[in-house]
N, C-alpha and C. Protein backbone atom coordinates (compact mmCIF):
# COMPACT_ATOMS: atom_id res chain seq x y z
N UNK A 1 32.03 51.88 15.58
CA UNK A 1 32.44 50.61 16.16
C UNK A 1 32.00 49.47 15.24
N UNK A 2 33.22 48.53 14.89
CA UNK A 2 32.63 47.63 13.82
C UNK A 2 31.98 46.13 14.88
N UNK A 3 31.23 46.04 14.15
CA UNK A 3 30.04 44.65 15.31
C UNK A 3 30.80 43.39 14.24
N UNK A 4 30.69 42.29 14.96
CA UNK A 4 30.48 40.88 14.70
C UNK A 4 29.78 39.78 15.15
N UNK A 5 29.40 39.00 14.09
CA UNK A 5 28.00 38.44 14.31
C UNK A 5 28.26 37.00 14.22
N UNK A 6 28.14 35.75 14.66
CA UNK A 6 28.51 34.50 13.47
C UNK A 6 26.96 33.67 13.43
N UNK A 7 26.65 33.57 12.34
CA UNK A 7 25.23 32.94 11.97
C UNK A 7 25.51 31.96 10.75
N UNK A 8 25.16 30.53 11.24
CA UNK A 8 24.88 29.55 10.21
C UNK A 8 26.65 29.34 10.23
N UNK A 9 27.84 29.77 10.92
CA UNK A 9 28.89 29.32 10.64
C UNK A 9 29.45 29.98 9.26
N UNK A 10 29.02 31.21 9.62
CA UNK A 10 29.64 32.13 8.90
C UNK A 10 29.58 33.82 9.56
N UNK A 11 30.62 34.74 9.23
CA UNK A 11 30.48 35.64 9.79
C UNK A 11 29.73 37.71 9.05
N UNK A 12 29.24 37.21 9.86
CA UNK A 12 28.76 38.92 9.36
C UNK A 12 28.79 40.36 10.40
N UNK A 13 30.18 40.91 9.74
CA UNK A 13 30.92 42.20 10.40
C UNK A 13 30.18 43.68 9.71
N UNK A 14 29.78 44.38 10.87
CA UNK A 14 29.42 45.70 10.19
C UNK A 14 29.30 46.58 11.03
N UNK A 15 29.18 47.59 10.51
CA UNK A 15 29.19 48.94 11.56
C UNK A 15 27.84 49.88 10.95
N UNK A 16 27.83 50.57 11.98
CA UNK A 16 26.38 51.73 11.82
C UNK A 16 26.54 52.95 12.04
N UNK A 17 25.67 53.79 11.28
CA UNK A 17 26.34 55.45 11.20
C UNK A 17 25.41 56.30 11.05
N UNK A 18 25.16 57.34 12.16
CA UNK A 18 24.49 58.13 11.45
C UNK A 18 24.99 59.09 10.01
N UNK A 19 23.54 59.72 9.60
CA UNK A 19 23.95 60.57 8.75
C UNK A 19 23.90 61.99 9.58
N UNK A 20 24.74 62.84 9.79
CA UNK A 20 24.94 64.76 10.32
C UNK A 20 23.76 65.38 9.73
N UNK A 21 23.61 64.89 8.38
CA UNK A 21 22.77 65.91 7.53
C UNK A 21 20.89 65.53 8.26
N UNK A 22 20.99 64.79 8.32
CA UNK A 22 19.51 63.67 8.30
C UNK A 22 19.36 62.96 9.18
N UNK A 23 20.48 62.87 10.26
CA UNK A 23 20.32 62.13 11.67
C UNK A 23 19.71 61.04 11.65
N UNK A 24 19.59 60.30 10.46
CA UNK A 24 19.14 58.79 10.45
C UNK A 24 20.71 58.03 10.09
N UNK A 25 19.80 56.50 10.87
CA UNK A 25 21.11 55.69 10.46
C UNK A 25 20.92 54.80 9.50
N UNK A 26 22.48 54.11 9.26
CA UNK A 26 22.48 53.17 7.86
C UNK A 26 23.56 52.52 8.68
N UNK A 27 23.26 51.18 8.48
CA UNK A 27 24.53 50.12 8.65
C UNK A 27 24.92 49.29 7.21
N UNK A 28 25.93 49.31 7.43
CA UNK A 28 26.88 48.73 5.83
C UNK A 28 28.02 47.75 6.77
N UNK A 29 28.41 46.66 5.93
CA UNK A 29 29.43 45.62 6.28
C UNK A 29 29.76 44.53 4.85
N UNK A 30 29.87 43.55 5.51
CA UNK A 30 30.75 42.69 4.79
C UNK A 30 30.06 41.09 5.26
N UNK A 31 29.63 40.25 4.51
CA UNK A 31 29.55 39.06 5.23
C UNK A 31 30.98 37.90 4.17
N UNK A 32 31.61 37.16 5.48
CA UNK A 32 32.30 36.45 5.05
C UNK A 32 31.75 35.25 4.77
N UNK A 33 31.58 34.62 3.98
CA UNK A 33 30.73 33.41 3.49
C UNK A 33 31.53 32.51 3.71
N UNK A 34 31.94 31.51 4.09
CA UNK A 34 33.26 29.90 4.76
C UNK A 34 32.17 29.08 4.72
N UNK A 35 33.11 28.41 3.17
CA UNK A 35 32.92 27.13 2.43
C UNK A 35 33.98 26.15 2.83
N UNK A 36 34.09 25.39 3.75
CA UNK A 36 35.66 24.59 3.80
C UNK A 36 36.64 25.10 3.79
N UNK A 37 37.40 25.59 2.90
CA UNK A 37 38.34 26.15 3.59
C UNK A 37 38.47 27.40 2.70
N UNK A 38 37.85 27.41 2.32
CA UNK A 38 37.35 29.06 1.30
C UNK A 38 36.37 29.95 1.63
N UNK A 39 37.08 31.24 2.01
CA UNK A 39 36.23 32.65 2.63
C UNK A 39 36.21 33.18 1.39
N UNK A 40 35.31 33.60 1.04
CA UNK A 40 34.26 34.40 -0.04
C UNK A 40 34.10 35.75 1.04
N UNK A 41 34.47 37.35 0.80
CA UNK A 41 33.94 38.03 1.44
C UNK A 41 32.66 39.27 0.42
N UNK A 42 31.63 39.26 1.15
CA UNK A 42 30.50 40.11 0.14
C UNK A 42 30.18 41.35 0.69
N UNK A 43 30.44 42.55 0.14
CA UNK A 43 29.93 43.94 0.59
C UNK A 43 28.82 44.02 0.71
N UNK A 44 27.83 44.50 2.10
CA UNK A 44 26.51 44.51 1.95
C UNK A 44 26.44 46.01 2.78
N UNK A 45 25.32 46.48 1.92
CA UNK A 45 24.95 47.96 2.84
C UNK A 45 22.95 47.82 2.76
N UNK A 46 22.79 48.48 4.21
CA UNK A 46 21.91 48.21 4.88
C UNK A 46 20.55 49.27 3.88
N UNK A 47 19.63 49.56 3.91
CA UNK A 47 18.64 50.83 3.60
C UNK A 47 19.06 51.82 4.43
N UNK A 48 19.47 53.01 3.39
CA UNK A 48 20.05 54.32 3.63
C UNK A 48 18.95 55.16 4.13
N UNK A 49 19.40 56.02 5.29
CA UNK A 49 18.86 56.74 5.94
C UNK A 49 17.14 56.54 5.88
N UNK A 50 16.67 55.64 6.73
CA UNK A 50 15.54 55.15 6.96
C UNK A 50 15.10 55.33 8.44
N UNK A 51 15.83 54.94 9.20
CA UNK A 51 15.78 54.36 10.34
C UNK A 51 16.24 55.40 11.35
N UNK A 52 15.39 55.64 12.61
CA UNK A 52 15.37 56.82 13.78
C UNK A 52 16.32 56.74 14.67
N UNK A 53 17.09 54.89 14.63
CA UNK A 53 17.64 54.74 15.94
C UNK A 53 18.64 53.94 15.34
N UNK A 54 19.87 54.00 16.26
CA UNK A 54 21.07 53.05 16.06
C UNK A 54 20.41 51.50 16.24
N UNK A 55 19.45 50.44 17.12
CA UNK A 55 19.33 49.79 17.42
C UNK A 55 18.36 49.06 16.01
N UNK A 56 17.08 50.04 15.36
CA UNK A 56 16.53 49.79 14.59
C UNK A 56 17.72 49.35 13.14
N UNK A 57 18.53 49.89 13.01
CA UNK A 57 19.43 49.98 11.84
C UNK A 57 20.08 48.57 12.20
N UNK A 58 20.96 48.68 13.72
CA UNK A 58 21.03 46.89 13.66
C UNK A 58 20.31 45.81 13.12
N UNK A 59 19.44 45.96 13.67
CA UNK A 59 18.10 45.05 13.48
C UNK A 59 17.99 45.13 12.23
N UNK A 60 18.14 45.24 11.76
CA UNK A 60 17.49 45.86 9.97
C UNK A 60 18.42 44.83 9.43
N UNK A 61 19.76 45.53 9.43
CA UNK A 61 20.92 45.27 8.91
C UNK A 61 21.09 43.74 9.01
N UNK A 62 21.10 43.22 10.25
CA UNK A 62 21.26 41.86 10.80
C UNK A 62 20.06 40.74 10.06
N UNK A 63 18.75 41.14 9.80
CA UNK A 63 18.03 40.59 8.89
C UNK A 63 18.42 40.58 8.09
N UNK A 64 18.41 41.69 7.02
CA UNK A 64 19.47 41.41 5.95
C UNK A 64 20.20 40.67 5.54
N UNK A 65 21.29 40.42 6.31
CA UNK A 65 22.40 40.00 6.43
C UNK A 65 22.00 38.15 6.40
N UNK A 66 21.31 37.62 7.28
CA UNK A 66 21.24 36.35 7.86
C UNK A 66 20.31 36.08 6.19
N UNK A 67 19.47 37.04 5.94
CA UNK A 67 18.22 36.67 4.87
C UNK A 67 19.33 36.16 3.47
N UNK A 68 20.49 36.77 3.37
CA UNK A 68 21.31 37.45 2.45
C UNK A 68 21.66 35.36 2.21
N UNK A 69 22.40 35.30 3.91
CA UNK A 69 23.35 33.53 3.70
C UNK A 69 21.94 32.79 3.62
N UNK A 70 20.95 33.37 4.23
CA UNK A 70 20.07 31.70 3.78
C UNK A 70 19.72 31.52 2.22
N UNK A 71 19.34 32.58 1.73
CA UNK A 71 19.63 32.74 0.48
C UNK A 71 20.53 31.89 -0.20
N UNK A 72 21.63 32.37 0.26
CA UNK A 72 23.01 31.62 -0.66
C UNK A 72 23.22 30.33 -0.56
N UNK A 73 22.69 30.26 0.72
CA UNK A 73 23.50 28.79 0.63
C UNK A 73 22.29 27.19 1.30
N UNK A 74 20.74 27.74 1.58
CA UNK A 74 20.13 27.26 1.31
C UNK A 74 20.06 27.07 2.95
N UNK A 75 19.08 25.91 3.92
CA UNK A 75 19.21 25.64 4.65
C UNK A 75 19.82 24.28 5.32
C-alpha cells in the first residue's frame, strides 16, 4: 500500500515491505519537492532490513524523509 504524507508543503509518497527471506522491513518512496510551480521528484529508500515492525520502518522512513526537505530547502 503506497502512504502519503504532506510536510513543509511538499509531498512524501512511500510504501513498506517486508523482506520473505529476513522478515524485516524497508520502506522506499519518492519525495516530491514543489518549488512554485516546479515538482522536482527524488527517489529515497529507507535502511534495509533493520527494522522488526511495519510501524518502526514508517517511523524511520518518515524521519528520513522530513530530515531529507529540511535539509534541502532550509527552514
Amino acid at each position: 500500500m503506497l502512504a502519503s504524507y504532506q510536510y513543509r508543503g511538499h509531498i512524501i509518497r512511500f510504501k513498506v515491505e517486508q523482506n520473505p527471506d529476513t522478515l524485516y522491513w524497508q520502506a522506499r518512496g519518492v519525495i516530491e519537492l514543489i518549488e512554485g510551480e516546479m515538482v522536482r521528484t527524488f527517489a529515497v529508500s529507507g535502511t534495509a532490513n533493520t527494522f522488526k515492525t511495519e510501524a518502526e520502518a514508517k517511523h524511520a522512513f518518515l524521519q528520513q524523509a522530513k530530515r531529507w526537505v529540511y535539509d534541502r530547502v532550509g527552514s
